[in-house]
C-alpha atoms as a PDB file:
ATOM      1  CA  UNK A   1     166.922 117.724 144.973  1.00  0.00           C
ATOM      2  CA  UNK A   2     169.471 116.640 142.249  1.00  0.00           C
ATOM      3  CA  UNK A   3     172.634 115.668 142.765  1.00  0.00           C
ATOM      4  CA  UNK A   4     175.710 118.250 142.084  1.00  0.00           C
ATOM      5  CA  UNK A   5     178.898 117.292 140.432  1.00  0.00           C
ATOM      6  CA  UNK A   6     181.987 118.913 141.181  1.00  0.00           C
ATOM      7  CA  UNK A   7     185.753 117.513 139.278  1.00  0.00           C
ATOM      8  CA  UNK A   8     187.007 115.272 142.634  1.00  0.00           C
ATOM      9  CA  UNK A   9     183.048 115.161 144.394  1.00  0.00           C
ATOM     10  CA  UNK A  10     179.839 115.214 144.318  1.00  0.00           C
ATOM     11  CA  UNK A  11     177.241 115.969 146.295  1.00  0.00           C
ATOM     12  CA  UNK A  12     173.978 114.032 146.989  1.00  0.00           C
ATOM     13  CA  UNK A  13     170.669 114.697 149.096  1.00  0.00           C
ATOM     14  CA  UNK A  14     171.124 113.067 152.472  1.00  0.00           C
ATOM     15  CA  UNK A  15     168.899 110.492 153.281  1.00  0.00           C
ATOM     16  CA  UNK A  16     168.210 108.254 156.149  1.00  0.00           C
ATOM     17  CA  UNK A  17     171.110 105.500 154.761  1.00  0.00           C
ATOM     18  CA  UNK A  18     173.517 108.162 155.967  1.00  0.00           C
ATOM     19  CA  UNK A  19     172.422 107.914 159.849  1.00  0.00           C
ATOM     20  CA  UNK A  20     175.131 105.398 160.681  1.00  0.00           C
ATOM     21  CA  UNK A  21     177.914 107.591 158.824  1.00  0.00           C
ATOM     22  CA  UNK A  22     176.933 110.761 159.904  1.00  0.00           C
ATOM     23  CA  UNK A  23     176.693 109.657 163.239  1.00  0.00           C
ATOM     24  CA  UNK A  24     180.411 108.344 163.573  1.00  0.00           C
ATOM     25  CA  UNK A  25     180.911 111.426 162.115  1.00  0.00           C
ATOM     26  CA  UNK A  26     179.451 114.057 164.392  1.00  0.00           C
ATOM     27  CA  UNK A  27     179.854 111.929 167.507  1.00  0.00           C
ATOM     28  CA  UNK A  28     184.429 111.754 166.463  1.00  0.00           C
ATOM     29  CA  UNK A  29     186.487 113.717 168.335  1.00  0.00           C
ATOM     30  CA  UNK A  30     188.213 115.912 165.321  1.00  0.00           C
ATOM     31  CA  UNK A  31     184.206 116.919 163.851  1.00  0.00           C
ATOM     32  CA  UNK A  32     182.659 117.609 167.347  1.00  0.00           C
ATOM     33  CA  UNK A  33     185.278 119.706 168.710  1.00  0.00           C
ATOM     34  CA  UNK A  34     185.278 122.171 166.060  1.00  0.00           C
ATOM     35  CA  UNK A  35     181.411 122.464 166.549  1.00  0.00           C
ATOM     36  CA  UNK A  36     179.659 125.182 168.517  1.00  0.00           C
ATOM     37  CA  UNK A  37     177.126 121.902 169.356  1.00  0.00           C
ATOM     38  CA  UNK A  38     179.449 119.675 171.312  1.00  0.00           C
ATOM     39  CA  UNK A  39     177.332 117.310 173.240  1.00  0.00           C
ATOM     40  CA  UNK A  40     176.882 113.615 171.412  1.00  0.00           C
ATOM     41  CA  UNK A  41     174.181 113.386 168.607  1.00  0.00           C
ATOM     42  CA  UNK A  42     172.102 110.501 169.002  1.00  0.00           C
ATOM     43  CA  UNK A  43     170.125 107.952 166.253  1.00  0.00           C
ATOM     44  CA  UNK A  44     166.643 109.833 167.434  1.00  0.00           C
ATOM     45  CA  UNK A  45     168.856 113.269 167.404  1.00  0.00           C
ATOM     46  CA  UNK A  46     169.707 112.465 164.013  1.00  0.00           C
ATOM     47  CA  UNK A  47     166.042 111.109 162.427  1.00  0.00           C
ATOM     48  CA  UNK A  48     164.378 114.029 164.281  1.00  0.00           C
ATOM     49  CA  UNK A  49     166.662 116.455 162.154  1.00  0.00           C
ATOM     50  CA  UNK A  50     165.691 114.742 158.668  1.00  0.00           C
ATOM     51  CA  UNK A  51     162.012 114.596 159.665  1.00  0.00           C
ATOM     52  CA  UNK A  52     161.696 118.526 160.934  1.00  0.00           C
ATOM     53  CA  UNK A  53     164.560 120.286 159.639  1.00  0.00           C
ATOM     54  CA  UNK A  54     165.418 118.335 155.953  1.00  0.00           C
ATOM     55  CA  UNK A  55     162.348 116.985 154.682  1.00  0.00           C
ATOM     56  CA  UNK A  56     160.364 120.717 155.841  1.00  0.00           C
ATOM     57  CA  UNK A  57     163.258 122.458 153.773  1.00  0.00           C
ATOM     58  CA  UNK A  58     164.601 124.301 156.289  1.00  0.00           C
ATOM     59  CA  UNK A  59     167.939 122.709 155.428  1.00  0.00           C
ATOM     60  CA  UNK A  60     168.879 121.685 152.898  1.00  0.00           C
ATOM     61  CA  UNK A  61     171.811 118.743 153.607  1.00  0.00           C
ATOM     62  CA  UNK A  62     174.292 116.657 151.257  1.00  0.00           C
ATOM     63  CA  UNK A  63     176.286 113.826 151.411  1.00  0.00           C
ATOM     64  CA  UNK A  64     179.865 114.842 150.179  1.00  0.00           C
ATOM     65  CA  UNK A  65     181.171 111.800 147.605  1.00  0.00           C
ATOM     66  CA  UNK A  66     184.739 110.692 146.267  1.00  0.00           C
ATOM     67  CA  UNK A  67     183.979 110.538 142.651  1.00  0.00           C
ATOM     68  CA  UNK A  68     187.254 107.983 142.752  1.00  0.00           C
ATOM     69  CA  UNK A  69     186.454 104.874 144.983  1.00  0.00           C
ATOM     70  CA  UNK A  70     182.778 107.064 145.587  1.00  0.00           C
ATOM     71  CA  UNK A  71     183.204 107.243 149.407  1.00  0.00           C
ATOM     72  CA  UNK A  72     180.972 109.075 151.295  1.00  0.00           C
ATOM     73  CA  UNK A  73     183.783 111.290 153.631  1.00  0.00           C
ATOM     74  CA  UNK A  74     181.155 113.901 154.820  1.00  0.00           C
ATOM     75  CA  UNK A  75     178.080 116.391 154.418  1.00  0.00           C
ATOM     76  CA  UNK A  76     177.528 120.212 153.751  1.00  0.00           C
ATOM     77  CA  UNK A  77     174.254 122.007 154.400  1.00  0.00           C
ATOM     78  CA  UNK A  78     172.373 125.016 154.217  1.00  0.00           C
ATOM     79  CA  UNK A  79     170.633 125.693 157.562  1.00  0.00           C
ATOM     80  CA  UNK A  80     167.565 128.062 158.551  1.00  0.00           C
ATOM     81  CA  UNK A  81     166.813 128.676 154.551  1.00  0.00           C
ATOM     82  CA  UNK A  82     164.594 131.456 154.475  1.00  0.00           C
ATOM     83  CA  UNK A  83     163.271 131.889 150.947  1.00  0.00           C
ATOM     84  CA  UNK A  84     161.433 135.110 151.663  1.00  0.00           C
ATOM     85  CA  UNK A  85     164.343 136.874 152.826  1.00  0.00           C
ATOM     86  CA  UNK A  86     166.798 134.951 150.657  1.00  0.00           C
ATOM     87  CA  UNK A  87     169.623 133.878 152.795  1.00  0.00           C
ATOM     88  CA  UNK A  88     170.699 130.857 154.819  1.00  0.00           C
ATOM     89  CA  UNK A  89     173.399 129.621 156.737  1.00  0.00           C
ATOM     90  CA  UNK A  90     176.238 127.382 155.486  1.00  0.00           C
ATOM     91  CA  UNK A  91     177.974 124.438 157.627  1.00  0.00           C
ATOM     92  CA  UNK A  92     180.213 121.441 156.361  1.00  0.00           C
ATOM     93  CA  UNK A  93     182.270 118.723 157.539  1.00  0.00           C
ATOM     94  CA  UNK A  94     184.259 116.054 156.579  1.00  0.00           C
ATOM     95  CA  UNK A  95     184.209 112.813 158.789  1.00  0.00           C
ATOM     96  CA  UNK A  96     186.744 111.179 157.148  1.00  0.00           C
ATOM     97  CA  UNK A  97     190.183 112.212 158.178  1.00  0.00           C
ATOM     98  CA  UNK A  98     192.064 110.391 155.487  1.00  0.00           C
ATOM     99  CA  UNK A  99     190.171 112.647 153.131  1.00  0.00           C
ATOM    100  CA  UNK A 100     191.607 116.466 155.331  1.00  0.00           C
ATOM    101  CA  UNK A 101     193.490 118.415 153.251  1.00  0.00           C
ATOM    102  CA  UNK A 102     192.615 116.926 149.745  1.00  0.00           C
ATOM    103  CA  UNK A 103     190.408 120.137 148.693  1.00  0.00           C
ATOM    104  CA  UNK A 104     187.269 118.266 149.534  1.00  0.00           C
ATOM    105  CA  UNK A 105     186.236 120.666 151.479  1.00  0.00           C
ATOM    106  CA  UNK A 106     187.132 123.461 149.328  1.00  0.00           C
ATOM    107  CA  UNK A 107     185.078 121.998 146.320  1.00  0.00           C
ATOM    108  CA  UNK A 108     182.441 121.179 148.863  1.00  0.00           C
ATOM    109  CA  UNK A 109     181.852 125.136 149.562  1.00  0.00           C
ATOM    110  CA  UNK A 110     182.247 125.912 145.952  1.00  0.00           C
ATOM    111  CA  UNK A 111     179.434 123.850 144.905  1.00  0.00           C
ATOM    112  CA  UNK A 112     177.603 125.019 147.491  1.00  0.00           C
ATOM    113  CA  UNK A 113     177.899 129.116 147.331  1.00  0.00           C
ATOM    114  CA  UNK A 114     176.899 127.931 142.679  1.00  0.00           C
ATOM    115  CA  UNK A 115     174.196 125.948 144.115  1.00  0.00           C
ATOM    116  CA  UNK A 116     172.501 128.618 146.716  1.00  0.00           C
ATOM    117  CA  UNK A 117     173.459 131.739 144.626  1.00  0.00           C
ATOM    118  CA  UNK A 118     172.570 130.519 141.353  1.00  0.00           C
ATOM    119  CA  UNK A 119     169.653 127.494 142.236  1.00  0.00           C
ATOM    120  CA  UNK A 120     168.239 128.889 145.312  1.00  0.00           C
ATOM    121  CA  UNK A 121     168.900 132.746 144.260  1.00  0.00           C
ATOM    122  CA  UNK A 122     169.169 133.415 147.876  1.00  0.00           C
ATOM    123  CA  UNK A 123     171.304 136.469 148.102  1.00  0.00           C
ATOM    124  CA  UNK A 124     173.472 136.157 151.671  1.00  0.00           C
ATOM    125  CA  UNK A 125     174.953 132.966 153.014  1.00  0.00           C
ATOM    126  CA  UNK A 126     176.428 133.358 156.681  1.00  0.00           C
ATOM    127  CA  UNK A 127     178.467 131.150 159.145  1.00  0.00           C
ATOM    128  CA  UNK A 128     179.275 131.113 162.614  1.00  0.00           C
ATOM    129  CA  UNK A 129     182.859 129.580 163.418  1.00  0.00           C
ATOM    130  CA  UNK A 130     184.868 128.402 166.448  1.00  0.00           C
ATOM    131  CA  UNK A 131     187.822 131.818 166.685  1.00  0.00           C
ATOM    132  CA  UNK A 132     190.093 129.019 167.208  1.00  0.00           C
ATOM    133  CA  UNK A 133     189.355 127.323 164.099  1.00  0.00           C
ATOM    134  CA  UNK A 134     191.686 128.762 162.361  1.00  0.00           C
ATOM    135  CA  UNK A 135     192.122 126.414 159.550  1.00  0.00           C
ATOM    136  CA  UNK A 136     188.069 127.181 158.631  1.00  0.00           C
ATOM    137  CA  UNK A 137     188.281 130.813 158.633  1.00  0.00           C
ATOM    138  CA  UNK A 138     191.179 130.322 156.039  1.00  0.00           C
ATOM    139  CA  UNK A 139     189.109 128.283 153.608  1.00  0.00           C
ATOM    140  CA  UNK A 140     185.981 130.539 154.209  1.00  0.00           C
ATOM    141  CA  UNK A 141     187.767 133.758 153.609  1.00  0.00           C
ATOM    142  CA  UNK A 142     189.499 132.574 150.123  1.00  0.00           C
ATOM    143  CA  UNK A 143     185.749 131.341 149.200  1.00  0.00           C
ATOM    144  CA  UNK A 144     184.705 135.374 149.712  1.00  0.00           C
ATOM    145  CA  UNK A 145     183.422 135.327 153.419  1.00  0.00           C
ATOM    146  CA  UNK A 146     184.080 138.103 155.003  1.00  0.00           C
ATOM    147  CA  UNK A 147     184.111 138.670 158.664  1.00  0.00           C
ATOM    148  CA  UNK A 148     180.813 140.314 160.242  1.00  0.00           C
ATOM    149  CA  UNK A 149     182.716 142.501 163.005  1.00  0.00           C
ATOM    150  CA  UNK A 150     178.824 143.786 164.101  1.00  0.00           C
ATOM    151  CA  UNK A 151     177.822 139.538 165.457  1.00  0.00           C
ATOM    152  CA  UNK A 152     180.248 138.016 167.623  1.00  0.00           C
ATOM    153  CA  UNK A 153     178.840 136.108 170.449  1.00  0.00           C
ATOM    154  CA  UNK A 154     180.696 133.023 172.746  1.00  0.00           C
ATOM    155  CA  UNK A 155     179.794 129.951 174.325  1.00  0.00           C
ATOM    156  CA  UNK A 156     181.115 127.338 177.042  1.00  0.00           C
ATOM    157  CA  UNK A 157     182.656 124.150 175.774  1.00  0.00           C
ATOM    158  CA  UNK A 158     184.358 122.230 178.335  1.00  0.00           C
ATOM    159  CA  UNK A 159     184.164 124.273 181.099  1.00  0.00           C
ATOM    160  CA  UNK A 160     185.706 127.446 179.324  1.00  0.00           C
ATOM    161  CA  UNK A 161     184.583 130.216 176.836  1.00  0.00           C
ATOM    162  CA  UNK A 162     184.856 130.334 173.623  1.00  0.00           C
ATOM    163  CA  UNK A 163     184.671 133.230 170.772  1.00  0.00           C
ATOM    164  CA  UNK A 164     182.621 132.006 168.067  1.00  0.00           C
ATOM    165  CA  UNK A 165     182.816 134.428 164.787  1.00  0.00           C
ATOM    166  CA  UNK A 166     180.271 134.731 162.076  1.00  0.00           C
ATOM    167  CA  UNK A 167     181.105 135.956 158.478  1.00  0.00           C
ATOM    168  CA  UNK A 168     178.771 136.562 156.024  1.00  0.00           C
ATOM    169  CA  UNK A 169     179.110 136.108 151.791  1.00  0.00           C
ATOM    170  CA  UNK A 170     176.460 138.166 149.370  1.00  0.00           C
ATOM    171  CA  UNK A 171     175.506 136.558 146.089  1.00  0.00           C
ATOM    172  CA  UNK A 172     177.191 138.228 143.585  1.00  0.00           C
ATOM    173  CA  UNK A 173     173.878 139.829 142.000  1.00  0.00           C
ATOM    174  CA  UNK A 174     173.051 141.134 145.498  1.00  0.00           C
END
């Protein structure tokens, strides 16, 4: 995979250098909480992921990069790519809190709906979110997700249930 520049980012392939990072990451308060996946992800959590999930292509996973100072502050993927049926589903975060509210994140998903649309050609990106996530379903519906009111499904995160929404994008070819 090549690398994808953006005006304040870029985006890189992940590789095993970024255990450490994405691991403070995942395993922070502010990233974990806002993920369906809540329990702690572990070094052999992590390496297992790049061996069966990245390197077979079922995801495909960048590091997200300051183009000033080049700091990694986070990572945006493409999970379950199916290339037969053309669609995938689309997660991000951004470990580094100093870098919230910048537009990282905004570029981040940019780059990312060019780079599946337009490289991949898949046709439908989806997302599940936390409903209380409000703050992500803002960003995701200016990008062109729109909400899929026939999936909604929950799930218990510290002791209560939650509402998790998905939303769905088509290419714009589809």
């Amino acid at each position: 995979m090549k690398t994808i520049r953006g005006e304040k980012i870029f985006l890189r392939p992940i590789c095993l250098d970024d255990t450490d990072n994405i691991l403070r990451w995942r395993n922070s308060d502010h990233i974990r909480n806002n993920f369906i996946y809540q329990k702690p992800v572990t070094r052999e959590d992590h390496e297992r992921w790049l061996e069966t999930r990245v390197a077979t292509g079922e995801v495909i996973q960048f590091i997200i990069i300051t183009e000033e100072g080049k700091h990694p502050i986070g990572s945006v993927y493409l999970r379950d790519v199916d290339r037969k049926e053309q669609r995938a589903e689309y997660g991000i975060f951004i470990g580094e809190t100093e870098a919230l509210g910048k537009g990282y994140g905004t570029e981040a998903l940019r780059l990312m709906l060019c780079f599946a649309f337009e490289e991949l050609h898949l046709k439908l990106l989806t997302l599940r979110v936390l409903a209380r996530n409000v703050t992500a379903r803002g960003v995701y519906e200016k990008a062109g997700f729109l909400p899929d009111p026939d999936r909604r499904d929950s799930a218990v995160i510290n002791g209560k249930s939650e509402e998790i929404l998905f939303y769905r994008k088509n290419s714009p070819e589809a």
